[in-house]
C-alpha atoms as a PDB file:
ATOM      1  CA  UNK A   1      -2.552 -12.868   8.180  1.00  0.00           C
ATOM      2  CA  UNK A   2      -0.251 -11.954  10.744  1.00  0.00           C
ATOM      3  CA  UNK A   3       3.384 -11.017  10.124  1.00  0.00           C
ATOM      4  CA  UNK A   4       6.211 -11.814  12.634  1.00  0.00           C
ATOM      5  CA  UNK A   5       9.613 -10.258  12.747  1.00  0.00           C
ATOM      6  CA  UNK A   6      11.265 -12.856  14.928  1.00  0.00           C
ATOM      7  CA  UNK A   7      10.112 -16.542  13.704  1.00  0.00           C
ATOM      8  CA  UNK A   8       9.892 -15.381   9.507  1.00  0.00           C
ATOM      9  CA  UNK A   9       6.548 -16.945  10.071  1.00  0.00           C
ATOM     10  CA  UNK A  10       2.952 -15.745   9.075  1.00  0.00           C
ATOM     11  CA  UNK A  11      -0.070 -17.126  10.062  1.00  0.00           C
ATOM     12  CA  UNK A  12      -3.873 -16.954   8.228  1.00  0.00           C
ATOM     13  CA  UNK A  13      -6.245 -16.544  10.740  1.00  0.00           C
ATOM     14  CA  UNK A  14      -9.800 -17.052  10.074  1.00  0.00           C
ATOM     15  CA  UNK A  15     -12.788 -14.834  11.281  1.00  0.00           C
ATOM     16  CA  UNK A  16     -16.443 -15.500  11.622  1.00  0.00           C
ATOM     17  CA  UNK A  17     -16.078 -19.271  12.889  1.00  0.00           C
ATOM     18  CA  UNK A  18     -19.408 -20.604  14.928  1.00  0.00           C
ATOM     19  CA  UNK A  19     -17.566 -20.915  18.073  1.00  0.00           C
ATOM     20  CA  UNK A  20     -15.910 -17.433  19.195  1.00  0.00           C
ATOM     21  CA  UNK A  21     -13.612 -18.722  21.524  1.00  0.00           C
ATOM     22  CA  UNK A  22     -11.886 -20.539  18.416  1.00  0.00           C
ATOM     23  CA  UNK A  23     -10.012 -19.691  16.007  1.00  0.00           C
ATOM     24  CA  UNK A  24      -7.407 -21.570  13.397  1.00  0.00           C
ATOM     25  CA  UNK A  25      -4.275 -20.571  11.773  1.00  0.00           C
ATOM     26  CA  UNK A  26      -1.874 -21.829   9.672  1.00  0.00           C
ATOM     27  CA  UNK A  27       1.513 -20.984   9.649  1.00  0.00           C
ATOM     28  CA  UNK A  28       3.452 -19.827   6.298  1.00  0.00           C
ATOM     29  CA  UNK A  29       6.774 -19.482   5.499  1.00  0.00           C
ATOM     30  CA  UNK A  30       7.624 -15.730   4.635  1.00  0.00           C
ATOM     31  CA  UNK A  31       9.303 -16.628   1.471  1.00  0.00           C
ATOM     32  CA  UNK A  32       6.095 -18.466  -0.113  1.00  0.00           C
ATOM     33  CA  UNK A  33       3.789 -16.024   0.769  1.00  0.00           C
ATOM     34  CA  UNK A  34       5.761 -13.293  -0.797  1.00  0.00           C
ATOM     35  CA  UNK A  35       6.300 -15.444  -4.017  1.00  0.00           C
ATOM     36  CA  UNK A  36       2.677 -15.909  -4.310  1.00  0.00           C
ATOM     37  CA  UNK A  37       1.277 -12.819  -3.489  1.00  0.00           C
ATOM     38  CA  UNK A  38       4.883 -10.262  -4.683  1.00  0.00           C
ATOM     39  CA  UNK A  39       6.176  -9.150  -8.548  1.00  0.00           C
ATOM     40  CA  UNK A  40       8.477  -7.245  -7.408  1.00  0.00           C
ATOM     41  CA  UNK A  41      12.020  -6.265  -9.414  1.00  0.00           C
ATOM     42  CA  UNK A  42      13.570  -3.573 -10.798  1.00  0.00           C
ATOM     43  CA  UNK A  43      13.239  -1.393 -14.257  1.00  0.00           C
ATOM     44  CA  UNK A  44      16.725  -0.656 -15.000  1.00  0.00           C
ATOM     45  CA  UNK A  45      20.365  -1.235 -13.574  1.00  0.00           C
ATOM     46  CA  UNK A  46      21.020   2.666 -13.067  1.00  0.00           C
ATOM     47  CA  UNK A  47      23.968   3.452 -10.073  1.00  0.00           C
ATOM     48  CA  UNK A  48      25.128  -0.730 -10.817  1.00  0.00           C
ATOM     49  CA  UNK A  49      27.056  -0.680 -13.983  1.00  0.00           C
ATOM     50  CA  UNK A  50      30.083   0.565 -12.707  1.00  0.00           C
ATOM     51  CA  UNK A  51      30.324  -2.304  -9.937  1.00  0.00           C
ATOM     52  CA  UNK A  52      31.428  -5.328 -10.432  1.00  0.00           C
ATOM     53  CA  UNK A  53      30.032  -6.307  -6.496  1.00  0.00           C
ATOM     54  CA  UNK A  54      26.930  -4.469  -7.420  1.00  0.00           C
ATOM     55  CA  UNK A  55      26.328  -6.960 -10.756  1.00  0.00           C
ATOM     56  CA  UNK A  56      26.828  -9.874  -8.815  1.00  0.00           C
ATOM     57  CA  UNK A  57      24.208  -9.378  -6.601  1.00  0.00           C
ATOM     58  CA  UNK A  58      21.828  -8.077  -9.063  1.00  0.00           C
ATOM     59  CA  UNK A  59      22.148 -11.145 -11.386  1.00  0.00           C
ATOM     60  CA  UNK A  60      21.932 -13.588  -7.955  1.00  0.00           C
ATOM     61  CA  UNK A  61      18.756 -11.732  -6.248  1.00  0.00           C
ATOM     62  CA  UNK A  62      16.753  -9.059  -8.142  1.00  0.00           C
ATOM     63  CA  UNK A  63      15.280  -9.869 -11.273  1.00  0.00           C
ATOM     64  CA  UNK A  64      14.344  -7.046 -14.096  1.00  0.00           C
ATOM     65  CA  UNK A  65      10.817  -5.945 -15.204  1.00  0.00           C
ATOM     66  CA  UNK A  66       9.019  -4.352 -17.844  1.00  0.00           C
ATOM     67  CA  UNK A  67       8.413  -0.266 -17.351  1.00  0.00           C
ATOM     68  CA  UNK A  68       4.856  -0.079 -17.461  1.00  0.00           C
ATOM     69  CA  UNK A  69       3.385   3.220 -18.367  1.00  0.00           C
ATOM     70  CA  UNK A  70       1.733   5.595 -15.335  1.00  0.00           C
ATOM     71  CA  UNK A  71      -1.990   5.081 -16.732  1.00  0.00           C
ATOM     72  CA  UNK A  72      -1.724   1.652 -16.390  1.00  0.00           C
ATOM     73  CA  UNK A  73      -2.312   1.601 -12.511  1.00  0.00           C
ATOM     74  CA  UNK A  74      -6.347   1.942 -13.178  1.00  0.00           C
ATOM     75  CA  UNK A  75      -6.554  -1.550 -14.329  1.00  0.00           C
ATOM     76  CA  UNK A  76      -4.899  -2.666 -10.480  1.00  0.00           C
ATOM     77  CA  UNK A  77      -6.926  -3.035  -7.647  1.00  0.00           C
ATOM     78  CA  UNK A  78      -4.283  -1.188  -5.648  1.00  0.00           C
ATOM     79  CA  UNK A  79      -0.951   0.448  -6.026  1.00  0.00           C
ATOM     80  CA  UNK A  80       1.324   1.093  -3.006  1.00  0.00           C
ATOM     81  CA  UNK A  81       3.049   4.438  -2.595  1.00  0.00           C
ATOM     82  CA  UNK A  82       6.259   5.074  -0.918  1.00  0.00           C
ATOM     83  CA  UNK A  83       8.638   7.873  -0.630  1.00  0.00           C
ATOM     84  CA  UNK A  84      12.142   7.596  -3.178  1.00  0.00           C
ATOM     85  CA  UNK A  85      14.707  10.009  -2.227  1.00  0.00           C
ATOM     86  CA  UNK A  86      12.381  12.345  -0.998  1.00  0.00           C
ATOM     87  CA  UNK A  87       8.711  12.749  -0.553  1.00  0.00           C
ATOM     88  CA  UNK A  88       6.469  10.685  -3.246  1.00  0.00           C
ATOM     89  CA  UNK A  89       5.198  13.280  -6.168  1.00  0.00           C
ATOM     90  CA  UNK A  90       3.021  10.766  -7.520  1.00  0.00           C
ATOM     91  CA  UNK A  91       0.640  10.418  -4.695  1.00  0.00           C
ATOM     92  CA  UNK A  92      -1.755  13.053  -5.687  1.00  0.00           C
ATOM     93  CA  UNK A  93      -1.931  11.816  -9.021  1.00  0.00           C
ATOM     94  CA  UNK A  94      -2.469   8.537  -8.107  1.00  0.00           C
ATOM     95  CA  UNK A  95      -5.559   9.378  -6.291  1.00  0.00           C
ATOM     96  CA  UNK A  96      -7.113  10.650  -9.346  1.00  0.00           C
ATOM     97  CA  UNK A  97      -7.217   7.426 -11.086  1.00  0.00           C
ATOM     98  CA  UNK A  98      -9.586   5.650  -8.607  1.00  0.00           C
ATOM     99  CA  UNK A  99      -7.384   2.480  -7.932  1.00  0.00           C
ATOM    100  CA  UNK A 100      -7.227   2.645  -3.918  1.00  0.00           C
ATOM    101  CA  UNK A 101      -3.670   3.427  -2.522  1.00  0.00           C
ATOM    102  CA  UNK A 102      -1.695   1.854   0.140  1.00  0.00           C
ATOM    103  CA  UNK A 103       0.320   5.300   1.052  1.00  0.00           C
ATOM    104  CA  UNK A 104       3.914   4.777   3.375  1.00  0.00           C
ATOM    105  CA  UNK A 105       6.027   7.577   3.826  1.00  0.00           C
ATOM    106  CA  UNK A 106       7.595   9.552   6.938  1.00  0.00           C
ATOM    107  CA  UNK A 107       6.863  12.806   5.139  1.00  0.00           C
ATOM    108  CA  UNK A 108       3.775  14.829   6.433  1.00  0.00           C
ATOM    109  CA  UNK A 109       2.503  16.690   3.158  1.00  0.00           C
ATOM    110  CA  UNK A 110       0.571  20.270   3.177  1.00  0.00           C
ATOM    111  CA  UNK A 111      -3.034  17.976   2.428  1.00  0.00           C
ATOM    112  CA  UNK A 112      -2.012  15.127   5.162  1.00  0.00           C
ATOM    113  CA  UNK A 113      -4.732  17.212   7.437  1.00  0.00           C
ATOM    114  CA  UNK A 114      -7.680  17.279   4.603  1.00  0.00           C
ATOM    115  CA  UNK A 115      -7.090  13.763   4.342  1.00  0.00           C
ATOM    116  CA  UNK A 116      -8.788  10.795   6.784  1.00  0.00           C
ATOM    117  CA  UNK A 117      -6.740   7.321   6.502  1.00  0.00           C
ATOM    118  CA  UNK A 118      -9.109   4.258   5.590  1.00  0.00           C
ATOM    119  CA  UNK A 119     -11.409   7.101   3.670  1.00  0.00           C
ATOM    120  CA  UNK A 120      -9.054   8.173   1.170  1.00  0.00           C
ATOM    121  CA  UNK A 121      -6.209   6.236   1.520  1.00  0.00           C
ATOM    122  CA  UNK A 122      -4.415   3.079   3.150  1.00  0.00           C
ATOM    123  CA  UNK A 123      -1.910   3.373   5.522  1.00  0.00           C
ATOM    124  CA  UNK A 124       1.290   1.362   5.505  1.00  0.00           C
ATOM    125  CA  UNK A 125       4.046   1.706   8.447  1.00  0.00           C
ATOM    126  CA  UNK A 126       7.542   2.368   7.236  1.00  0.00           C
ATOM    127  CA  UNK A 127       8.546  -1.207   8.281  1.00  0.00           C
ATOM    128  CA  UNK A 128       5.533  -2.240   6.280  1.00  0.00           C
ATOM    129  CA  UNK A 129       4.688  -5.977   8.214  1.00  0.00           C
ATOM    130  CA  UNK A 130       0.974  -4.966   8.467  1.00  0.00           C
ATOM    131  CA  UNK A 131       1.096  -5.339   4.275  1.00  0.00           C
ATOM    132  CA  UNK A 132       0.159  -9.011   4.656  1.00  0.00           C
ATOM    133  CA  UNK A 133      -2.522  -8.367   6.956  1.00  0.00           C
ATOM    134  CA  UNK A 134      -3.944  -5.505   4.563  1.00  0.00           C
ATOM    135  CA  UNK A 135      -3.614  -7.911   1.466  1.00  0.00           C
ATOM    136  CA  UNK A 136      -5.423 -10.475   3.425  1.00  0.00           C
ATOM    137  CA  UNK A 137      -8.404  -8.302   4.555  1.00  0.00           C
ATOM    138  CA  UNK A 138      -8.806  -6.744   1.225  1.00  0.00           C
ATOM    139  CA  UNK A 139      -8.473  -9.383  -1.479  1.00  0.00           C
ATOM    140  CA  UNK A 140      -7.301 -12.987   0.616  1.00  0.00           C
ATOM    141  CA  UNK A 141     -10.634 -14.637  -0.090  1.00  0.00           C
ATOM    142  CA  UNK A 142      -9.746 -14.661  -3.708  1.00  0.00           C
ATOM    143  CA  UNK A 143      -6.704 -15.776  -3.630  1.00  0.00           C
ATOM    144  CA  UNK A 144      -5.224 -19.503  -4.392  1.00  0.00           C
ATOM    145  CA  UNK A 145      -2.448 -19.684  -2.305  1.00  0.00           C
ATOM    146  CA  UNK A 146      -5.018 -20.033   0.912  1.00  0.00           C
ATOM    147  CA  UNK A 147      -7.721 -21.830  -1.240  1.00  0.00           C
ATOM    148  CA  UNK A 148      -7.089 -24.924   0.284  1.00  0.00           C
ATOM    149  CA  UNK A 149      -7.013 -24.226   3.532  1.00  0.00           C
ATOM    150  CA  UNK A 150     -10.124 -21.854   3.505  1.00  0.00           C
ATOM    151  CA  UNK A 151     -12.083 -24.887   2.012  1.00  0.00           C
ATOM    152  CA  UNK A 152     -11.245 -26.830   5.045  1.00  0.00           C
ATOM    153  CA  UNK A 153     -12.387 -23.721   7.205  1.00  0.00           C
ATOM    154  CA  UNK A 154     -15.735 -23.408   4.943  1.00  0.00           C
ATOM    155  CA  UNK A 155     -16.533 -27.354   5.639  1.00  0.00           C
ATOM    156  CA  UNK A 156     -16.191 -26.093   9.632  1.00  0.00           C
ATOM    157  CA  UNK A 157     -18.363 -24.493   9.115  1.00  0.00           C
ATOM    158  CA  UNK A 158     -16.602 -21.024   9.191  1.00  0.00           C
ATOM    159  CA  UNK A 159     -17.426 -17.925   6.608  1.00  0.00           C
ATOM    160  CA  UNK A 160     -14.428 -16.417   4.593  1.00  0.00           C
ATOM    161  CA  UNK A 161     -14.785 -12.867   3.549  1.00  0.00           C
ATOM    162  CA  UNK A 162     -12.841 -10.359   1.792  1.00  0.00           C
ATOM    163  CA  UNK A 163     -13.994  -6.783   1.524  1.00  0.00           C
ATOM    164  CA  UNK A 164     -13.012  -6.506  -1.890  1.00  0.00           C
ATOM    165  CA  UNK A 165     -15.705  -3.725  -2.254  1.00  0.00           C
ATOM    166  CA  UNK A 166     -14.342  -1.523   0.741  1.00  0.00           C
ATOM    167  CA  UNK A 167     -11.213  -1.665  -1.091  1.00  0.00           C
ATOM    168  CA  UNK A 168     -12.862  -0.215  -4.395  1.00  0.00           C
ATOM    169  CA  UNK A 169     -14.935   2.526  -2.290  1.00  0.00           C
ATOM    170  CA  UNK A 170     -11.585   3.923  -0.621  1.00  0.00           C
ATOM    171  CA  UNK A 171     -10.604   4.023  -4.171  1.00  0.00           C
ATOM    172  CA  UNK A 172     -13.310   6.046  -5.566  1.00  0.00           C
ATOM    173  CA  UNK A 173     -13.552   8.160  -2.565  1.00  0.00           C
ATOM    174  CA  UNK A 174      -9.809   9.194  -2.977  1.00  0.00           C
ATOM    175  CA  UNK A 175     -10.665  10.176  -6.596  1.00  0.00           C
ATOM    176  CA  UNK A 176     -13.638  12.106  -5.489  1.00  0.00           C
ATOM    177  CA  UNK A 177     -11.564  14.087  -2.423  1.00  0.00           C
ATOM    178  CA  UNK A 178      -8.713  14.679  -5.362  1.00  0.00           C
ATOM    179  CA  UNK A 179     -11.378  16.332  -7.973  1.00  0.00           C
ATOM    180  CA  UNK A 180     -12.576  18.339  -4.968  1.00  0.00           C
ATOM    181  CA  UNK A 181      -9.001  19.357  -2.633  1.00  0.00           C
ATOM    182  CA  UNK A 182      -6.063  18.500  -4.714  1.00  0.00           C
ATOM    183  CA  UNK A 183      -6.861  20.513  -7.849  1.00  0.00           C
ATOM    184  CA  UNK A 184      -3.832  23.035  -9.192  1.00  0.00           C
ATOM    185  CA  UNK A 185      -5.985  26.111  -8.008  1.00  0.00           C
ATOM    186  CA  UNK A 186      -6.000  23.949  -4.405  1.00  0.00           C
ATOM    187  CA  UNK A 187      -2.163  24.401  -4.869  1.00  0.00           C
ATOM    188  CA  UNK A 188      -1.971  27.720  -5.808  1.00  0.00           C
ATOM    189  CA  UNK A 189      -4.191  28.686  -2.671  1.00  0.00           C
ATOM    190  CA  UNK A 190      -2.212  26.903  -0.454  1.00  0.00           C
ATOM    191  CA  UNK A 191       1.174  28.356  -1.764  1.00  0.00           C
ATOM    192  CA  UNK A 192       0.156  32.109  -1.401  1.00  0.00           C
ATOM    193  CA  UNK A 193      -1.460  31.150   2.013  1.00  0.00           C
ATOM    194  CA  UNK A 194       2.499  29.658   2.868  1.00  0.00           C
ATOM    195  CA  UNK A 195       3.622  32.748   1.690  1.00  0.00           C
ATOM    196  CA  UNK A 196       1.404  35.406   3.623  1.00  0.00           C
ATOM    197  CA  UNK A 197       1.973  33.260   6.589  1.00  0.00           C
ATOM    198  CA  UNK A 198       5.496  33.032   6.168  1.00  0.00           C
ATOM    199  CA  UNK A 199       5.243  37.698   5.967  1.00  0.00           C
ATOM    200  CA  UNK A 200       3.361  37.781   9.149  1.00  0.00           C
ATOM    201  CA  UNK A 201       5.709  35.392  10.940  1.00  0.00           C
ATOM    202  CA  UNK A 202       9.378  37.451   9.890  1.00  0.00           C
ATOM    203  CA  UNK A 203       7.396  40.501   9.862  1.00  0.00           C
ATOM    204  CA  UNK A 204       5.609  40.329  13.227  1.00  0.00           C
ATOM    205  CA  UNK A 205       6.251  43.446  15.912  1.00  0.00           C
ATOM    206  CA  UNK A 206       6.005  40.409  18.748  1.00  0.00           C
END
């Protein structure tokens, strides 16, 4: 699935037909693929109470959700990190579990070096339009909102895959690379290193 910013239109586009010089796509509104494939809202109405502007638009657009407890990301196939005010803390932690990551941010982290993207982790751009096209590689085969459409491409003799399984080795080799690099003794290492580094540089005769 491609993702367009000007035309609000994305298209599926199958792969593995019996003629390589064809392909077949099938254009989407933005707005139905997000409500089948999105559950999005927010957990609480923090910063809005005080404005009446604010409560209008929050009872028009966003809808509320249940808090679900940290733990629970294990039983997801993926959870998507991004940054909040700052840099995500979460991200390490979140490798531990095993459920593969789809990491965004603009911050570059003291481990973003140890780290190989695709291995460990999924990157997302900070505009995020490539999130349809990651869905869609990952899990699209599964999924009903294209069911139709990829039973048409099946009779065409085309074959639909999704690489579920790539998805669930990025997650365990993220969990692995966490039990290995991102241990607190990792962190302590890496803090006194900042720190004799940080000496030489203010105390240099250069």
């Amino acid at each position: 699935m491609f993702g367009s910013k000007d035309s609000g239109l994305n298209s599926l586009m199958g792969i593995g037909t019996p003629n390589p010089k064809m392909l077949s796509k099938q254009g989407l509104d933005r707005s139905f693929v997000n409500h089948k494939t999105m559950d999005v809202g927010y957990l609480a109405e923090d910063h809005c109470r005080a404005h009446e502007p604010c409560q209008e638009l929050l009872k028009a657009n966003y809808r509320l959700k249940m808090w679900e407890p940290f733990g629970a990301v294990k039983f997801f196939k993926w959870a998507i990190d991004i940054d909040g005010i700052g840099f995500s803390a979460k991200f390490l932690n979140l490798l531990q579990i095993g459920t593969a990551v789809v990491k965004q941010t603009v911050y570059r982290e003291f481990y973003s070096d140890w780290m190989v993207p695709w291995v460990h982790y999924i990157p997302l751009s900070v505009e995020g339009d490539e999130l349809y096209n990651i869905w869609n590689y990952f899990l699209g085969k599964d999924d009903g909102v294209f069911m139709e459409h990829q039973r048409h491409l099946a009779k065409e003799g085309w074959k639909i895959v999704n690489h579920e399984d790539t998805l669930k080795r990025i997650g365990h080799q993220a969990s692995q690379w966490s039990q290995a690099h991102a241990r607190e003794i990792d962190w302590e290492i890496y803090s006194y290193r900042l720190l004799l580094e940080w000496n030489r540089i203010w105390n240099s005769s250069e």
